[in-house]
C-alpha atoms as a PDB file:
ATOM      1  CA  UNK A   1       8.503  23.629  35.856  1.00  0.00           C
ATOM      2  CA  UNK A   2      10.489  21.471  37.619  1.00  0.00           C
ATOM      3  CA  UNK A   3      13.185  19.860  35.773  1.00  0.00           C
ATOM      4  CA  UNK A   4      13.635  16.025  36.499  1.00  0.00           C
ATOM      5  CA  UNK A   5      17.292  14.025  37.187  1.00  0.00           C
ATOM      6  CA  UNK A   6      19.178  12.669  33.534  1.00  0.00           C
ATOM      7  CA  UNK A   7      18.580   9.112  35.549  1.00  0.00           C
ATOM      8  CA  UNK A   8      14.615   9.553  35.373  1.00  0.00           C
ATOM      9  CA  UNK A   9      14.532  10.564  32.385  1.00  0.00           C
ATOM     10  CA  UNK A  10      16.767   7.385  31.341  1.00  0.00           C
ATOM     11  CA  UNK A  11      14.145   4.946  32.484  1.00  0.00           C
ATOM     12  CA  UNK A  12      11.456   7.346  30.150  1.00  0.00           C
ATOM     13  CA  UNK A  13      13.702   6.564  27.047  1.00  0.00           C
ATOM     14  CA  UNK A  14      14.352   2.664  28.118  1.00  0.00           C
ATOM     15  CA  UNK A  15      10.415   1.619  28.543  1.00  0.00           C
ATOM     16  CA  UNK A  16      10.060   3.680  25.164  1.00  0.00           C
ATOM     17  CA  UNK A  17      13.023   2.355  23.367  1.00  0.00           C
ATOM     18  CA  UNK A  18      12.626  -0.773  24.678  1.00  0.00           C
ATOM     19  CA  UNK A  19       8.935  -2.076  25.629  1.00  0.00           C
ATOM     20  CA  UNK A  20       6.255   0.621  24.645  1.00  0.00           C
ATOM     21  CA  UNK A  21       6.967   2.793  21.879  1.00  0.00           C
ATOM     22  CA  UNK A  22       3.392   2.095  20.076  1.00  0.00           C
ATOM     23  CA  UNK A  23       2.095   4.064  23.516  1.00  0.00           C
ATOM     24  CA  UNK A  24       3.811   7.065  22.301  1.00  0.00           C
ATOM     25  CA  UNK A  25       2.656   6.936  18.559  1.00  0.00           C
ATOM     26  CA  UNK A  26       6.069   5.366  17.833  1.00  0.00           C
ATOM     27  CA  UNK A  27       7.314   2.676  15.761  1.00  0.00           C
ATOM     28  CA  UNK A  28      11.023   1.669  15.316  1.00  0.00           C
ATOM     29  CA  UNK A  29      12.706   0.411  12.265  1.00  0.00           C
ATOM     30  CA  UNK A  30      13.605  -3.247  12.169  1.00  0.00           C
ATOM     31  CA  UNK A  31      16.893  -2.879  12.981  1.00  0.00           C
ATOM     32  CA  UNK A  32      15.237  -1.028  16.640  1.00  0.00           C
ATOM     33  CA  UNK A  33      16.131   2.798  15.852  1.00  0.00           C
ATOM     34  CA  UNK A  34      13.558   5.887  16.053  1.00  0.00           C
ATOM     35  CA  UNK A  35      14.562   8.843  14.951  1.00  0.00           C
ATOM     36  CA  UNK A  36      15.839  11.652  17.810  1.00  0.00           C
ATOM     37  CA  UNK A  37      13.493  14.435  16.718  1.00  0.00           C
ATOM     38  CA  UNK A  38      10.656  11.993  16.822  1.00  0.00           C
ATOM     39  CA  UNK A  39      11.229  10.646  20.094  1.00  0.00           C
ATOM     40  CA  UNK A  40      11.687  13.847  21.714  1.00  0.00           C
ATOM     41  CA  UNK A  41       8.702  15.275  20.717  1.00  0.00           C
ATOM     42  CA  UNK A  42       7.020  12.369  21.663  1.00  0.00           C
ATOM     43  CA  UNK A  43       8.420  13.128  25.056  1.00  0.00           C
ATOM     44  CA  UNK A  44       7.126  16.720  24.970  1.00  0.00           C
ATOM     45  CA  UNK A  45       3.793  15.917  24.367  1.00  0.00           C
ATOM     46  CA  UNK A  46       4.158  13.842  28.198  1.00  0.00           C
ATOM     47  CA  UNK A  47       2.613  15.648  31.349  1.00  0.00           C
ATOM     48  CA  UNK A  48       5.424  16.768  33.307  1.00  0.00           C
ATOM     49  CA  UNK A  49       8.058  16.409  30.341  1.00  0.00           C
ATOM     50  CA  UNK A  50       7.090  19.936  27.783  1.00  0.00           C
ATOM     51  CA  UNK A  51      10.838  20.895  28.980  1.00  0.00           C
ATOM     52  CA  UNK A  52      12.904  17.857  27.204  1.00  0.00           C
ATOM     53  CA  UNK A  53      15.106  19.019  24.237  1.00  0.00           C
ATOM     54  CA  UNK A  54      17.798  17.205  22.490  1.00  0.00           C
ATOM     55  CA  UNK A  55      20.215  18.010  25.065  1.00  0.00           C
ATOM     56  CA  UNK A  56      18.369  16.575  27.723  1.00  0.00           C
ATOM     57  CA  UNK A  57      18.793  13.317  25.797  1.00  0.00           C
ATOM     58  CA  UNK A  58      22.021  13.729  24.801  1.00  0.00           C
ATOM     59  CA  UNK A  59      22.790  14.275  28.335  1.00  0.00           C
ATOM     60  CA  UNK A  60      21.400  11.084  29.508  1.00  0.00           C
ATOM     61  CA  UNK A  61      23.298   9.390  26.657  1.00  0.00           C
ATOM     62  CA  UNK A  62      26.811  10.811  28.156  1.00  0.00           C
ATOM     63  CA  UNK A  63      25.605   9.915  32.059  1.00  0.00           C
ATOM     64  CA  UNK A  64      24.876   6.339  30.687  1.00  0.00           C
ATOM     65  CA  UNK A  65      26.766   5.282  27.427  1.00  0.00           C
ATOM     66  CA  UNK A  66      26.613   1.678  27.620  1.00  0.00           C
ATOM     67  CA  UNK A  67      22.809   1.636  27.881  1.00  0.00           C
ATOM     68  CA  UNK A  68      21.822   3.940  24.132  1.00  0.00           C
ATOM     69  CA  UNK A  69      23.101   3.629  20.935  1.00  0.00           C
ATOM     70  CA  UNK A  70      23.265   7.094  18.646  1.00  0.00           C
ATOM     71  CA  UNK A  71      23.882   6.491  15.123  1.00  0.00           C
ATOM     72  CA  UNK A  72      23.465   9.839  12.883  1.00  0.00           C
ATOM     73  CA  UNK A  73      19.963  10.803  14.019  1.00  0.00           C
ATOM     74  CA  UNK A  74      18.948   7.692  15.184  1.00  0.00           C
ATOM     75  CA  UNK A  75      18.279   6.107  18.803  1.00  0.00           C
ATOM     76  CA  UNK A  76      17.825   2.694  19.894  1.00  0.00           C
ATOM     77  CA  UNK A  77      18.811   0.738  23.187  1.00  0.00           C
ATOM     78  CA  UNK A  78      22.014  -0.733  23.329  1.00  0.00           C
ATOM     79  CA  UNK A  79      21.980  -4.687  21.797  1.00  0.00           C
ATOM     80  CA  UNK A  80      24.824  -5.867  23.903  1.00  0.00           C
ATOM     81  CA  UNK A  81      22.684  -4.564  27.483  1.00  0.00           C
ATOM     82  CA  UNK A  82      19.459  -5.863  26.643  1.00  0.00           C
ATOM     83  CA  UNK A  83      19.811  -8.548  23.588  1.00  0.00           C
ATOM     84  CA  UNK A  84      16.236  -9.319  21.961  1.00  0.00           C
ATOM     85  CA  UNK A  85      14.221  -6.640  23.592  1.00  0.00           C
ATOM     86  CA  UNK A  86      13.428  -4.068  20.300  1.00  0.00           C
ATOM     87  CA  UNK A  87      10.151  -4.104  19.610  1.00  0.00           C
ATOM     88  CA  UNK A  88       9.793  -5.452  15.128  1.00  0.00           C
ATOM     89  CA  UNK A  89       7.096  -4.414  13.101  1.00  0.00           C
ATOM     90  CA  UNK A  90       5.435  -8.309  12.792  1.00  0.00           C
ATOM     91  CA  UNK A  91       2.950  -8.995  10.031  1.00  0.00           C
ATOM     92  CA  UNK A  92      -0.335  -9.423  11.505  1.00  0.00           C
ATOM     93  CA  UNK A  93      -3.972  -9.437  10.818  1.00  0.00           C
ATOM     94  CA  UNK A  94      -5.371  -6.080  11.758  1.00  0.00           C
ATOM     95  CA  UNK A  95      -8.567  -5.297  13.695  1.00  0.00           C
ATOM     96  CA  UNK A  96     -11.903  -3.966  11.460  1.00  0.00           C
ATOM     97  CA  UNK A  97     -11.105  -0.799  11.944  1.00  0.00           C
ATOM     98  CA  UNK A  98      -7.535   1.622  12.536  1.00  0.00           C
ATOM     99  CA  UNK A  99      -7.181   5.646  12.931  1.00  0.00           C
ATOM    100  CA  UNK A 100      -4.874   7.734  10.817  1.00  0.00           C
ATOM    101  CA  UNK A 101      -4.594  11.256  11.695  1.00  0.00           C
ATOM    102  CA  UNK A 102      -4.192  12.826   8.305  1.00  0.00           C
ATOM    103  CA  UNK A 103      -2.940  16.957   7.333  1.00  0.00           C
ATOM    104  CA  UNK A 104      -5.848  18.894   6.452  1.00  0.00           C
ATOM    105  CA  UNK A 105      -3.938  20.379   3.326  1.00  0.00           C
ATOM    106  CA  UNK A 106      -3.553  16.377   2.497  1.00  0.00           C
ATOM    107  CA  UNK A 107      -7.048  14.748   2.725  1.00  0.00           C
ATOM    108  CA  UNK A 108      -8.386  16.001  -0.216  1.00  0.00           C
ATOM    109  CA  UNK A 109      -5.596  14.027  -2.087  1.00  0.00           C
ATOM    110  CA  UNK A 110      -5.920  11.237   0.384  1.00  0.00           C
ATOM    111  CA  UNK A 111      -9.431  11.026  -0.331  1.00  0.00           C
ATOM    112  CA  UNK A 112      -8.791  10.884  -4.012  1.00  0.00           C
ATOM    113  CA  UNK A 113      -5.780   8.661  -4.214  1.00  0.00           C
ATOM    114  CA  UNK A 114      -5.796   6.917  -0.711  1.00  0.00           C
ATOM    115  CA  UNK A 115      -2.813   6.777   1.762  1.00  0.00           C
ATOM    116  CA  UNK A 116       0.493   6.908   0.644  1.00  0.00           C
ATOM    117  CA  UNK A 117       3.799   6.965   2.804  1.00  0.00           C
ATOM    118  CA  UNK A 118       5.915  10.322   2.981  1.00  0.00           C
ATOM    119  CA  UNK A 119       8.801  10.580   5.223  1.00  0.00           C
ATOM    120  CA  UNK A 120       8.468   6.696   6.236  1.00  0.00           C
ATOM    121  CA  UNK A 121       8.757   3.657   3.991  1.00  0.00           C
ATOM    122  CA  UNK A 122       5.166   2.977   5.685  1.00  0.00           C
ATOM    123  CA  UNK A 123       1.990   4.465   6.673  1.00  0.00           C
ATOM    124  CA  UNK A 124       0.881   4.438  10.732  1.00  0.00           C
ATOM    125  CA  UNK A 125      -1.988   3.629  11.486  1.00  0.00           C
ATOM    126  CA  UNK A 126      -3.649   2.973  15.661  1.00  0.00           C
ATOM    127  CA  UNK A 127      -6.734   1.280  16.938  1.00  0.00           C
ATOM    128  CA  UNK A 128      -7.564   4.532  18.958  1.00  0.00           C
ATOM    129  CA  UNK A 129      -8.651   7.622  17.697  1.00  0.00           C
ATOM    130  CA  UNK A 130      -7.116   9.659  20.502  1.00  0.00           C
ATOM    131  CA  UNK A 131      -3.995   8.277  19.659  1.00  0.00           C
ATOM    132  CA  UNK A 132      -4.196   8.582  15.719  1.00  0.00           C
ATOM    133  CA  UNK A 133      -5.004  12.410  16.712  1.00  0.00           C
ATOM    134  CA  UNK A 134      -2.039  13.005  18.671  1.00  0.00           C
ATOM    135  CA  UNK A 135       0.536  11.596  16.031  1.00  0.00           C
ATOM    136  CA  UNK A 136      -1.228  13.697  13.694  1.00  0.00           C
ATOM    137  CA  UNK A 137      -0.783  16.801  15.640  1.00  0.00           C
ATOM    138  CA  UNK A 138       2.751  16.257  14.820  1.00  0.00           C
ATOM    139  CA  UNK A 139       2.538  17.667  11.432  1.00  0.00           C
ATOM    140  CA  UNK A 140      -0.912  19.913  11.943  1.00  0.00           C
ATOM    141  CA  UNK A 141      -2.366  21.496  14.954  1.00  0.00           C
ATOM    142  CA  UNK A 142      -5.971  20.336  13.952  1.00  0.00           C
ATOM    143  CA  UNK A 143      -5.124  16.880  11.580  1.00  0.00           C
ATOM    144  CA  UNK A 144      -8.714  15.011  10.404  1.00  0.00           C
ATOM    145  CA  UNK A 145      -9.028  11.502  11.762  1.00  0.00           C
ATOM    146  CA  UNK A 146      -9.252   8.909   9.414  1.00  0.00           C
ATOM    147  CA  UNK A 147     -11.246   5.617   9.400  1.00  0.00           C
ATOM    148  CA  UNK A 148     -10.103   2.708   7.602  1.00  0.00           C
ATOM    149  CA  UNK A 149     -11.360  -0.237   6.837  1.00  0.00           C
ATOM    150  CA  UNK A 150      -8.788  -2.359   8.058  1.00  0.00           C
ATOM    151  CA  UNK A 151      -9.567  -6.104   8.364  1.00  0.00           C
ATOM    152  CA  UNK A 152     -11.375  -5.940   4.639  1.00  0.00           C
ATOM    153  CA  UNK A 153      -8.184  -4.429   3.249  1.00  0.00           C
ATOM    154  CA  UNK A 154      -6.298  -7.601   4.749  1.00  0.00           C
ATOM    155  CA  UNK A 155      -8.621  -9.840   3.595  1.00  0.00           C
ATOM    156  CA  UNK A 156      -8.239  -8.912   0.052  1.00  0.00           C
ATOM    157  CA  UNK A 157      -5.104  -8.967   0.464  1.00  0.00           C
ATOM    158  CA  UNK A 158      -3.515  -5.828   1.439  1.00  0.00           C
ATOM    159  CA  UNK A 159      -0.705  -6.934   4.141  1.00  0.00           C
ATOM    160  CA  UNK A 160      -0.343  -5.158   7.703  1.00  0.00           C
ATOM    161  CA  UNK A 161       2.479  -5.686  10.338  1.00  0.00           C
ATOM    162  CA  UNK A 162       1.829  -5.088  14.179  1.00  0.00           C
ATOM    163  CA  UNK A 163       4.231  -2.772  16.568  1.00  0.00           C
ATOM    164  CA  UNK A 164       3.465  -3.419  19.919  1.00  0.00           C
ATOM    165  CA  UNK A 165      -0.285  -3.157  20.974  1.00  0.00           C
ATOM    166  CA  UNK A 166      -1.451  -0.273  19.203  1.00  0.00           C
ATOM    167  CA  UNK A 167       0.440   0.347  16.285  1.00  0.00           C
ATOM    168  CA  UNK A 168      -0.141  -1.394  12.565  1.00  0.00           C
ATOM    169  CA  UNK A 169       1.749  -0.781   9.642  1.00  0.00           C
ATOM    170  CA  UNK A 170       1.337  -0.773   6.068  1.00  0.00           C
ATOM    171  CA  UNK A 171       2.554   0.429   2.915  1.00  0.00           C
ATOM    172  CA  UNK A 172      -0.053   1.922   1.252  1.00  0.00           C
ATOM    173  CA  UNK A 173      -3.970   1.737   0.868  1.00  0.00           C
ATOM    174  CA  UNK A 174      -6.467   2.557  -2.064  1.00  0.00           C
ATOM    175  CA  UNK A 175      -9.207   5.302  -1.254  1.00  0.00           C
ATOM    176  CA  UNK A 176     -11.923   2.516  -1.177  1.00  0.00           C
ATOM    177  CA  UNK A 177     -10.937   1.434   1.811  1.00  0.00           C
ATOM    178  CA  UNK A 178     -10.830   4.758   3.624  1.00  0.00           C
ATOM    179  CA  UNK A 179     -13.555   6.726   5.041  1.00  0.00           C
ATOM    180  CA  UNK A 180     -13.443  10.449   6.530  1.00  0.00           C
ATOM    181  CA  UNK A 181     -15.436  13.547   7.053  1.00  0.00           C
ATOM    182  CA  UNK A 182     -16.869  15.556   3.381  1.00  0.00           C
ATOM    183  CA  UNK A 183     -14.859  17.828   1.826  1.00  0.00           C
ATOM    184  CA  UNK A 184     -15.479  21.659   2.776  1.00  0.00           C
ATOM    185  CA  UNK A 185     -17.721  23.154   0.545  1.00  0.00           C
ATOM    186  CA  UNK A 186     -15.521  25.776  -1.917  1.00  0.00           C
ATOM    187  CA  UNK A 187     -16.506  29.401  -1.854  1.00  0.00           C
ATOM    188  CA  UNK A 188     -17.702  30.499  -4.988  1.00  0.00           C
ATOM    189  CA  UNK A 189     -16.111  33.235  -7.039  1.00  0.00           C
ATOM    190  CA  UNK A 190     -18.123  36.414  -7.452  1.00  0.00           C
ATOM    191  CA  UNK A 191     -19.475  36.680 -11.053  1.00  0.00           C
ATOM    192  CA  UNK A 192     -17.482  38.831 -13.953  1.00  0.00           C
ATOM    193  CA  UNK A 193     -19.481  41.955 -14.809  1.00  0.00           C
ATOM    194  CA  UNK A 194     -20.016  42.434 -18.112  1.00  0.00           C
ATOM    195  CA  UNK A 195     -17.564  44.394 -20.315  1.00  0.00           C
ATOM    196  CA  UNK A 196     -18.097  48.150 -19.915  1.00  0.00           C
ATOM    197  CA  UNK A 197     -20.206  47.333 -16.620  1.00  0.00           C
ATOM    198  CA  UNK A 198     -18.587  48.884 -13.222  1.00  0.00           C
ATOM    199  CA  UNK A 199     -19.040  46.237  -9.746  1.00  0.00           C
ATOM    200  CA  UNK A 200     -21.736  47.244  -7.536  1.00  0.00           C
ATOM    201  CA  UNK A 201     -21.017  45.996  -3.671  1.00  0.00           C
ATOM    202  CA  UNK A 202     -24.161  44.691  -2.252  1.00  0.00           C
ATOM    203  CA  UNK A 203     -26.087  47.977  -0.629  1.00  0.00           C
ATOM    204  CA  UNK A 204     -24.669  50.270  -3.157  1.00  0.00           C
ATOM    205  CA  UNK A 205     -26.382  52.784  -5.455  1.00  0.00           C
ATOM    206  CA  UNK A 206     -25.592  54.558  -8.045  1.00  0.00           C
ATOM    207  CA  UNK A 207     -24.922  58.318  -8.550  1.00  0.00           C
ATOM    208  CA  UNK A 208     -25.748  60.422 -10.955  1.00  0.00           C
ATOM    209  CA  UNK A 209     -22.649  62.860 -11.110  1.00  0.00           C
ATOM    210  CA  UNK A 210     -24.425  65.199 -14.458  1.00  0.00           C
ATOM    211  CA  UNK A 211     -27.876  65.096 -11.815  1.00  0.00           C
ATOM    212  CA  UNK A 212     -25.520  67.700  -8.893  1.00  0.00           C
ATOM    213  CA  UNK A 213     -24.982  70.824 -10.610  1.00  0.00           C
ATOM    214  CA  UNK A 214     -28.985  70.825 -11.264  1.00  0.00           C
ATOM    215  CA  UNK A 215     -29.999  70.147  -7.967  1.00  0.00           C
ATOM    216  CA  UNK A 216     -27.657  72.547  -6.619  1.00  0.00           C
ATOM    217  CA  UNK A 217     -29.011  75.622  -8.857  1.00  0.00           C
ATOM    218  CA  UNK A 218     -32.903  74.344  -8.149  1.00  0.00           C
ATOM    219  CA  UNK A 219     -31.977  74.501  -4.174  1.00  0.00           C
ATOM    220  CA  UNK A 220     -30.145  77.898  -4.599  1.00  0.00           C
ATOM    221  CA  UNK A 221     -33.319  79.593  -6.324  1.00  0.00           C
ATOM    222  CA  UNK A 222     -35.628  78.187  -3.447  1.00  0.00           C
ATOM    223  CA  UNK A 223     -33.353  79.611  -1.102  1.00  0.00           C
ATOM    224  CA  UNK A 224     -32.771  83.239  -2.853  1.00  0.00           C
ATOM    225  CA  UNK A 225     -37.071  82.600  -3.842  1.00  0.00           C
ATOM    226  CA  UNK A 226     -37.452  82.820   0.130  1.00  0.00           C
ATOM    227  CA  UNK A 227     -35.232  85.537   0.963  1.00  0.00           C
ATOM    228  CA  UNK A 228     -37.630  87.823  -1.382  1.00  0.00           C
ATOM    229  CA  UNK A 229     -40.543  87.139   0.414  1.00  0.00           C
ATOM    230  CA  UNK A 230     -39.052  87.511   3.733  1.00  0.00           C
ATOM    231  CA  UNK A 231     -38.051  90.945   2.383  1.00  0.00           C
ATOM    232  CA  UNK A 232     -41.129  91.839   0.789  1.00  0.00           C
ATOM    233  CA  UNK A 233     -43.019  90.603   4.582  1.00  0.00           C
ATOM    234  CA  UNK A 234     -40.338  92.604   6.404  1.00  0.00           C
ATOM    235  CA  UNK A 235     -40.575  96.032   4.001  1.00  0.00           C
ATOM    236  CA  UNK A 236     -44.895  95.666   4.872  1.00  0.00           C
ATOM    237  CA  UNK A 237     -44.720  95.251   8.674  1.00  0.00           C
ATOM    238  CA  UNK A 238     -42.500  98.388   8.331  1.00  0.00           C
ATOM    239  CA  UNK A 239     -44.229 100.683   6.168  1.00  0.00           C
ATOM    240  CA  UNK A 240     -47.662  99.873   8.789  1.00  0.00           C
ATOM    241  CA  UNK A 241     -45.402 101.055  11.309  1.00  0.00           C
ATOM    242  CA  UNK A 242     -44.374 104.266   9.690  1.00  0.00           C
ATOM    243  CA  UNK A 243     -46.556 105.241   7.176  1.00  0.00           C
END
C-alpha cells in the first residue's frame, strides 16, 4: 500500500478537526478536542488510509506545529490559526428517527434499561444507519443497529444537541423510546435425570452387562452342537467307503 506525504495527510486531519468530523462518526468536546485513538481509527476505517498509526499523526504534528494542538490524548486544530472554526455540540431538535449502533453483549441491558453513556458524558446517535453501524464496529465486529424514536423523545422533553450534519447528542434515553431487533431465543438446559437414573444420549441403548456371559455359553454349545454332527456326517461317508 502506498504510503501518502505527512502534508496530505495534514489536510485529512484539518477538514476532520475542523469542518466534518460528524462524517467520520466523530464528535468533539466543546472546548474542540477528539481523542487521538479515536481519530485515528476513524482514519483507518478510510479507503486508502488502513496504514495510519499514531506516529503518522504525530509526525504531521512535528512537520506542522502551529496548525494542531496535543494536549494529553487529545487533538484539536490550533485556535490562534483558525479562530471560530471547531465544530460545538448545539442543542437542536432532532429528526423522527436516529441510529445507534449498540454491543451485542449490551442490548439486552439496553433494551431493559435504555441507553446510557459509557466512556462519553453522552450517547451518539446518526440519522444513517450505515453510519451508526460503522461507529459501532468500533467496539464489536457485528454491533445491532438501533432505532430510536427521536423527535417524540424531544418533544416530551428529552433534550438533543446537533454536531455537524449527522451527528446528535444526548445524555441518556428510557427504553420506551428505543426499538431494535428480539432478543435471541436462550437454549434450554437439558433436563436433570432423576436420582439413581444414568443420562441416555439421544440414539443410545442400553446394555445388559449380566445378559453376555449367557449368550456367549448358548453360542458356544451351537457351535460345539455342529461340530458333532459334522463328525458324526464325516465318520458315515467314511465307513460307506470302507466297510
Amino acid at each position: 500500500m502506498t504510503r501518502r506525504q505527512p502534508k496530505q495527510l495534514g489536510k485529512l486531519l484539518h477538514y476532520i478537526l475542523g469542518y466534518r468530523p460528524d462524517e467520520f462518526g466523530l464528535a468533539p468536546d466543546t472546548d474542540g478536542f477528539l481523542l487521538l485513538k479515536e481519530l485515528q481509527q476513524a482514519i483507518r476505517e478510510e479507503e486508502g488510509w488502513s496504514y495510519v498509526r499514531l506516529t503518522d499523526i504525530q509526525e504531521v504534528l512535528l512537520v506542522q506545529p502551529s496548525r494542531f494542538e496535543l494536549l494529553d490524548d487529545r487533538i484539536r486544530l490550533n485556535p490562534h490559526e483558525v479562530s471560530g472554526l471547531f465544530i460545538h455540540p448545539e442543542p437542536a431538535a432532532p429528526p423522527e428517527f436516529l441510529h445507534h449502533g449498540a454491543r451485542r453483549k449490551a442490548y439486552p441491558h439496553i433494551l431493559e434499561k435504555g441507553l446510557r453513556p459509557s466512556r462519553f458524558p453522552y450517547v451518539c446517535l446518526t440519522c444513517q444507519e450505515n453510519l451508526a453501524l460503522r461507529i459501532g464496529q468500533r467496539r464489536d465486529p457485528k454491533p445491532v443497529l438501533i432505532k430510536v424514536h427521536a423527535a417524540r423523545a424531544h418533544e416530551e422533553g428529552i433534550p438533543f444537541s446537533r454536531v455537524g450534519e449527522l451527528l446528535y447528542l444526548v445524555q441518556s434515553l428510557p427504553p420506551n423510546y428505543i426499538e431494535g431487533p428480539p432478543l435471541p431465543r436462550e437454549k434450554p438446559f437439558p433436563k436433570k435425570a432423576p436420582e439413581g437414573s444414568v443420562y441416555e444420549p439421544p440414539g443410545s441403548f442400553e446394555v445388559n452387562l449380566r445378559s453376555i456371559p449367557k449368550r456367549l455359553h448358548r453360542e458356544k454349545e451351537k457351535r460345539l452342537e455342529s461340530w458333532k454332527k459334522e463328525t458324526r456326517r464325516y465318520r458315515k461317508m467314511r465307513e460307506k467307503r470302507h466297510p
